[in-house]
N, C-alpha and C. Protein backbone atom coordinates (compact mmCIF):
# COMPACT_ATOMS: atom_id res chain seq x y z
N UNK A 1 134.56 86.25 117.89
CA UNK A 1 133.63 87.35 117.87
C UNK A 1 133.44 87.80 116.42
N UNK A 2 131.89 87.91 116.11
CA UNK A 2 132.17 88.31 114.70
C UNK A 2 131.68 89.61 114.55
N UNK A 3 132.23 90.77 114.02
CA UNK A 3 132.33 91.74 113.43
C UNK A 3 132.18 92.62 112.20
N UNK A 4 131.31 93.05 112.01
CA UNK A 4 130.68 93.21 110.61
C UNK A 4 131.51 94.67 110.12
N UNK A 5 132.20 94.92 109.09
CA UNK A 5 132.25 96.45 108.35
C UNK A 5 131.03 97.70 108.28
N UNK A 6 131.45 98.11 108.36
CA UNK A 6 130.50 99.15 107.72
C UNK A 6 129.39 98.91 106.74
N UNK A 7 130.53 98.92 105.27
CA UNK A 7 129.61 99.05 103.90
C UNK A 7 128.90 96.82 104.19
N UNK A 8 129.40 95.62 105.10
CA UNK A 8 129.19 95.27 105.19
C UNK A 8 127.32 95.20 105.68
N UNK A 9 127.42 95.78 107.55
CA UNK A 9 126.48 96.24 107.64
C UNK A 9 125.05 96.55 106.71
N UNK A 10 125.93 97.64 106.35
CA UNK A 10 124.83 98.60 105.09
C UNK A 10 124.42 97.66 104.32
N UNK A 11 125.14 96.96 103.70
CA UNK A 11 124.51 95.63 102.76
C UNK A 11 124.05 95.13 103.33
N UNK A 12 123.37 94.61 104.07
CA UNK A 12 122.58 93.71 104.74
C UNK A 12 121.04 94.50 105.43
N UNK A 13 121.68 95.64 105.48
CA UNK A 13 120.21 96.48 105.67
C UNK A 13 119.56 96.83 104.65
N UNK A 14 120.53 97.41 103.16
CA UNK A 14 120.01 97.59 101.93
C UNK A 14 119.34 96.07 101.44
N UNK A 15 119.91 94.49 101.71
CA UNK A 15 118.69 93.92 101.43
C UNK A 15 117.69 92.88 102.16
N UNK A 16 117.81 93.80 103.02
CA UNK A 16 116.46 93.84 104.34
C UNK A 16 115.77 94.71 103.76
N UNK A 17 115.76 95.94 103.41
CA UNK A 17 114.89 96.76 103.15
C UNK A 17 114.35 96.53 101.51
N UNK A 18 115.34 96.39 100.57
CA UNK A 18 114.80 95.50 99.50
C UNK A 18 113.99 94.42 99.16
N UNK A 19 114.20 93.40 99.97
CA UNK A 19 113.30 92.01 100.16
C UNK A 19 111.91 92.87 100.91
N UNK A 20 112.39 93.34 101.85
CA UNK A 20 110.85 93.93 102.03
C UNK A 20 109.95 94.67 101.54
N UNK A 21 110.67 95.70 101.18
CA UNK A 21 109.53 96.24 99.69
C UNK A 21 109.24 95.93 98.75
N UNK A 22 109.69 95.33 98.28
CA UNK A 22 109.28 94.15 97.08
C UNK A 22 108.22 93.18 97.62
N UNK A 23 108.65 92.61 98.85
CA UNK A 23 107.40 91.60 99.27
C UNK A 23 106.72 92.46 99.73
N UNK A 24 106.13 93.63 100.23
CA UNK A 24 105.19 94.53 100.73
C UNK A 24 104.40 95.30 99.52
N UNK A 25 104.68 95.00 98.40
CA UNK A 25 104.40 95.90 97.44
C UNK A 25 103.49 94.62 96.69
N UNK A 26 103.91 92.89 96.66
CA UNK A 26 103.68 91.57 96.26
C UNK A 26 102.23 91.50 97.11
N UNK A 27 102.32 92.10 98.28
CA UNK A 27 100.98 91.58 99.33
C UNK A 27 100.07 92.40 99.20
N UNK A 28 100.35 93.86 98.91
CA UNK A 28 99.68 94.94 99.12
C UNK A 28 98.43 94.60 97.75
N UNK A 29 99.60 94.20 96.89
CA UNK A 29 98.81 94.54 95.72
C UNK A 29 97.61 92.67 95.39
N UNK A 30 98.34 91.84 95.96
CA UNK A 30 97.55 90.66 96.67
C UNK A 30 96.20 91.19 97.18
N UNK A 31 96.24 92.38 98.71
CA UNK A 31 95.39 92.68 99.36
C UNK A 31 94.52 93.09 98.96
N UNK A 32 94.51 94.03 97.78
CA UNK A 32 93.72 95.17 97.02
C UNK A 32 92.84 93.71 96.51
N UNK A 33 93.51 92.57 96.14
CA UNK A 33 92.33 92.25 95.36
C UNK A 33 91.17 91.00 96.05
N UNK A 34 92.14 90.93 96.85
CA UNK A 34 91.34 89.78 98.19
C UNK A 34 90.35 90.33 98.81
N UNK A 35 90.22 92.12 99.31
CA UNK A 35 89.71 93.07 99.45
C UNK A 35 88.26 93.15 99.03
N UNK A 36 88.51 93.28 97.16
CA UNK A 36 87.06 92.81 96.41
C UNK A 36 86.67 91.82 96.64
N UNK A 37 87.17 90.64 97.07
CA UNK A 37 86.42 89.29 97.13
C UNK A 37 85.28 89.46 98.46
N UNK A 38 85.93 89.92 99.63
CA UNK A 38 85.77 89.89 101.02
C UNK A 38 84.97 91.03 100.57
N UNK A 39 84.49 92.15 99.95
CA UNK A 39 83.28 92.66 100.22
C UNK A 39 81.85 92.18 99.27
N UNK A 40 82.40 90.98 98.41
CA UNK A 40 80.82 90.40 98.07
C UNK A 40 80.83 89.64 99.13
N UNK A 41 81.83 88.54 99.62
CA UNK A 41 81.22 88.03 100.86
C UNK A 41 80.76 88.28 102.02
N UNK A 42 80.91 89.80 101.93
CA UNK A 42 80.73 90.24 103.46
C UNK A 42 79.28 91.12 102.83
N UNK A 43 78.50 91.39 101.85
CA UNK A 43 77.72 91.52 101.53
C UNK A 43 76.68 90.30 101.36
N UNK A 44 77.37 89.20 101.23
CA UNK A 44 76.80 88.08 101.48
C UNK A 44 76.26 87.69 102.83
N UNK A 45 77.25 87.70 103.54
CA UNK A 45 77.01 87.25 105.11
C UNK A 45 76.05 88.29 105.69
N UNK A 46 76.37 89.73 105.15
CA UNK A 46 75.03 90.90 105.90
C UNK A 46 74.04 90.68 105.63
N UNK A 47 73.79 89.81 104.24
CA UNK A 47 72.25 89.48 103.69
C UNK A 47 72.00 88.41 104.33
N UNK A 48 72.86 86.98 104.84
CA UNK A 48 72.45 86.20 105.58
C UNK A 48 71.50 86.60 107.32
N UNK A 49 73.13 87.78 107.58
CA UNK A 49 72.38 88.05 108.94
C UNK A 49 70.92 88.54 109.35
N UNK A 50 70.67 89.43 108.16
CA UNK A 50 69.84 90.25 108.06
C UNK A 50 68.44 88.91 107.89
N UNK A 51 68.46 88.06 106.93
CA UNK A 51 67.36 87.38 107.03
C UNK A 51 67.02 86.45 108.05
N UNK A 52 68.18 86.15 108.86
CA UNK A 52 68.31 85.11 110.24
C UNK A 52 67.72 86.40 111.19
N UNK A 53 67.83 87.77 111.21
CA UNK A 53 67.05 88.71 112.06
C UNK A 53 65.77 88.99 111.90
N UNK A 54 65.63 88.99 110.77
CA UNK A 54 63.79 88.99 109.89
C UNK A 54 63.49 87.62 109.84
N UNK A 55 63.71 86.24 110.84
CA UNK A 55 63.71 85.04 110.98
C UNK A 55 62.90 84.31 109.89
N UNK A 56 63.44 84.65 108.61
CA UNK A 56 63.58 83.90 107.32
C UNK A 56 63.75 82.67 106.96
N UNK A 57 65.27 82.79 107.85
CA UNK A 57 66.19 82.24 107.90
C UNK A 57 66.06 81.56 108.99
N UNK A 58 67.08 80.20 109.51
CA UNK A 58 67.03 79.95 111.16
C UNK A 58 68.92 80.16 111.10
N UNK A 59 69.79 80.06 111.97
CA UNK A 59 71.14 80.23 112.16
C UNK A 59 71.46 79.16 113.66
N UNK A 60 72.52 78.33 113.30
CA UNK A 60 72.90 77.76 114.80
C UNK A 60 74.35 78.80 115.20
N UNK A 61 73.61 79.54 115.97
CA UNK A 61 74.85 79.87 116.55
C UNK A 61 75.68 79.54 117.10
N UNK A 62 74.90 78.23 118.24
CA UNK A 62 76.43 77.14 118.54
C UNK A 62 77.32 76.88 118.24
N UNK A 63 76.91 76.22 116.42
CA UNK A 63 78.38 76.14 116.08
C UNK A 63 79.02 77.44 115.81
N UNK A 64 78.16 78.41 114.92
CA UNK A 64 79.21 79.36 114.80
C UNK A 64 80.13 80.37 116.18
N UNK A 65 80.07 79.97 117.38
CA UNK A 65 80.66 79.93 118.18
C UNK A 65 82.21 78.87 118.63
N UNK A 66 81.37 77.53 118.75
CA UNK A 66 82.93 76.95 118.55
C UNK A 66 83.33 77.10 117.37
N UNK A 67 83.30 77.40 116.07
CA UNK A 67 83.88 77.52 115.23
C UNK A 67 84.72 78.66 115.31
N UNK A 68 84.45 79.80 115.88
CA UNK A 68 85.30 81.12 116.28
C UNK A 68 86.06 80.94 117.59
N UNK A 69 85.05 80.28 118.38
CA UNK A 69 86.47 79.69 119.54
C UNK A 69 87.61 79.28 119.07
N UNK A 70 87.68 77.89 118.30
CA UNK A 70 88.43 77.22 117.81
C UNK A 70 89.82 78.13 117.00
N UNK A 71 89.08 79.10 116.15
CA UNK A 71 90.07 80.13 115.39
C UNK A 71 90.78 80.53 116.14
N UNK A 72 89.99 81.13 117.30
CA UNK A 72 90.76 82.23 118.06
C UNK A 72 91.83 80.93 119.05
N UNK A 73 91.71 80.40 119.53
CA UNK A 73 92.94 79.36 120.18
C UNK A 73 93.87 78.68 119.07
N UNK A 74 93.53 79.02 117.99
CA UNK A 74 94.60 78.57 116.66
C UNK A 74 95.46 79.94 117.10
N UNK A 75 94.81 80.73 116.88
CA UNK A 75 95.90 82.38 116.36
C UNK A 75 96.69 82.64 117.19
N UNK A 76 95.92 82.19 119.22
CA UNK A 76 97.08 82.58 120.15
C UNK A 76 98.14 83.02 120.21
N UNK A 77 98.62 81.59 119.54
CA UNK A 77 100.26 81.26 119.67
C UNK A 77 100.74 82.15 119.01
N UNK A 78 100.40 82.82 117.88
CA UNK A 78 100.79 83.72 116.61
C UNK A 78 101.45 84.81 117.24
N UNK A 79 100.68 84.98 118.73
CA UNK A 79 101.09 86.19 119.02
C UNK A 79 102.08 86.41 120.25
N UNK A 80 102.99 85.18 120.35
CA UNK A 80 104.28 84.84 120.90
C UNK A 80 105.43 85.10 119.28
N UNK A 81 104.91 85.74 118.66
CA UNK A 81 106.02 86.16 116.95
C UNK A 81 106.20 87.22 117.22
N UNK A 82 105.25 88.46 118.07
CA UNK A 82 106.01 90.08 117.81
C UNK A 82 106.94 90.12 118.47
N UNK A 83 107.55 89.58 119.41
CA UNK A 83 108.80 89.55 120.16
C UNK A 83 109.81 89.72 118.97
N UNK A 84 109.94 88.42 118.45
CA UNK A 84 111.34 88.77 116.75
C UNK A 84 110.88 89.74 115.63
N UNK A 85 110.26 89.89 115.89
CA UNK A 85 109.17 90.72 114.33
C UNK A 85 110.01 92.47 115.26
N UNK A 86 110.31 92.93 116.35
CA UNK A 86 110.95 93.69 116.50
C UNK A 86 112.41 94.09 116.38
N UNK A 87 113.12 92.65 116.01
CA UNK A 87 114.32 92.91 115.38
C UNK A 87 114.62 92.52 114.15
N UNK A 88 113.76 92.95 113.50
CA UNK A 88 113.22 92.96 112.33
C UNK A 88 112.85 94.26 111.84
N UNK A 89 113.39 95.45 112.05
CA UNK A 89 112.47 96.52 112.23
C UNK A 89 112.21 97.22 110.68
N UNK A 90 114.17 97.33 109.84
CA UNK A 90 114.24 97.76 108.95
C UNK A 90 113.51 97.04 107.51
N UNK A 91 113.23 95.64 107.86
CA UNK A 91 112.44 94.99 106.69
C UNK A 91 110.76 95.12 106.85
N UNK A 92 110.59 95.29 108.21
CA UNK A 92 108.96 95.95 108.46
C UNK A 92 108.72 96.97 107.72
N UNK A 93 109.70 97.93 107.71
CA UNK A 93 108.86 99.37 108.07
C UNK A 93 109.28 99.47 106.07
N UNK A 94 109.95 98.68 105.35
CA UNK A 94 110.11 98.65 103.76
C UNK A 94 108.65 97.60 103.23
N UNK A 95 108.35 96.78 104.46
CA UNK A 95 107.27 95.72 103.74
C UNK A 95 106.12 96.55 104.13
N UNK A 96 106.17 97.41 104.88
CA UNK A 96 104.89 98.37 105.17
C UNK A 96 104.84 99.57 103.60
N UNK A 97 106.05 100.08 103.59
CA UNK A 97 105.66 100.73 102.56
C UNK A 97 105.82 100.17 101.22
N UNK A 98 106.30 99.26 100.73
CA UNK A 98 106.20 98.23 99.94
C UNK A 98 104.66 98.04 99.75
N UNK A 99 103.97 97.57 100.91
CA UNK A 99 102.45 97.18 101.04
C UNK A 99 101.59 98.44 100.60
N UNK A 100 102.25 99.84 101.01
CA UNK A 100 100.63 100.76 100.51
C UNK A 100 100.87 100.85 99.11
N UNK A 101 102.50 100.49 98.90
CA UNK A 101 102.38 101.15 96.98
C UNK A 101 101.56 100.32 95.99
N UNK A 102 102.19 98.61 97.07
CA UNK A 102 100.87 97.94 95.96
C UNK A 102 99.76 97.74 96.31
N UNK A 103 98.96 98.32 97.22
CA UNK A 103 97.60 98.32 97.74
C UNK A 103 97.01 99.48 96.84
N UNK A 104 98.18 100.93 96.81
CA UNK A 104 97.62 101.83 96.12
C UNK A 104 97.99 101.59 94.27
N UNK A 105 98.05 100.60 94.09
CA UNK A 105 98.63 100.70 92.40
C UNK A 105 97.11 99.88 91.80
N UNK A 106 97.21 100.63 90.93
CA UNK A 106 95.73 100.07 90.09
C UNK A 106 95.87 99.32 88.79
């Protein structure tokens, strides 16, 4: 049977919660800038839609259907992971705030 100490314990939560704010602070500040990319493209794609509605443009929606089918039966499985991602709790809730400091750092 194995049995952990105390200050053992504690070390292992201090770097659970370390690794996670550090990597939450690594993504956040990642996000902020992936963020700018994704709103010229998504200013892009509104100007696409917009001229495929003012039929400018023509659009196959077919594919862009199986192409979003396809995504969405990729991601499924992804979401058989929150089960462990809950004993995980103390490196979440450090990679969460890890994540707004570098989302909010300029």
């Amino acid at each position: 049977m194995l049995t952990l100490t105390l200050s053992e314990s504690f070390t292992h939560i201090l770097f659970q919660l370390g690794i996670g704010g550090i990597g939450g602070f690594l993504i956040g500040y990642a996000m902020r800038k992936v963020i700018k990319v994704a709103l010229i493209v998504g200013v892009v794609v509104f100007s696409l839609i917009f001229l495929a509605y003012t039929d400018v443009i023509n659009v196959d929606y077919s594919g862009l259907s199986e192409t979003a089918s396809s995504f969405v039966n990729a991601v499924n499985p992804a979401l058989n992971l929150l089960t462990p991602l809950f004993a995980h709790i103390p490196f979440i809730v450090s990679l969460v705030f890890g994540l707004f400091l570098g989302f909010r750092r300029e």
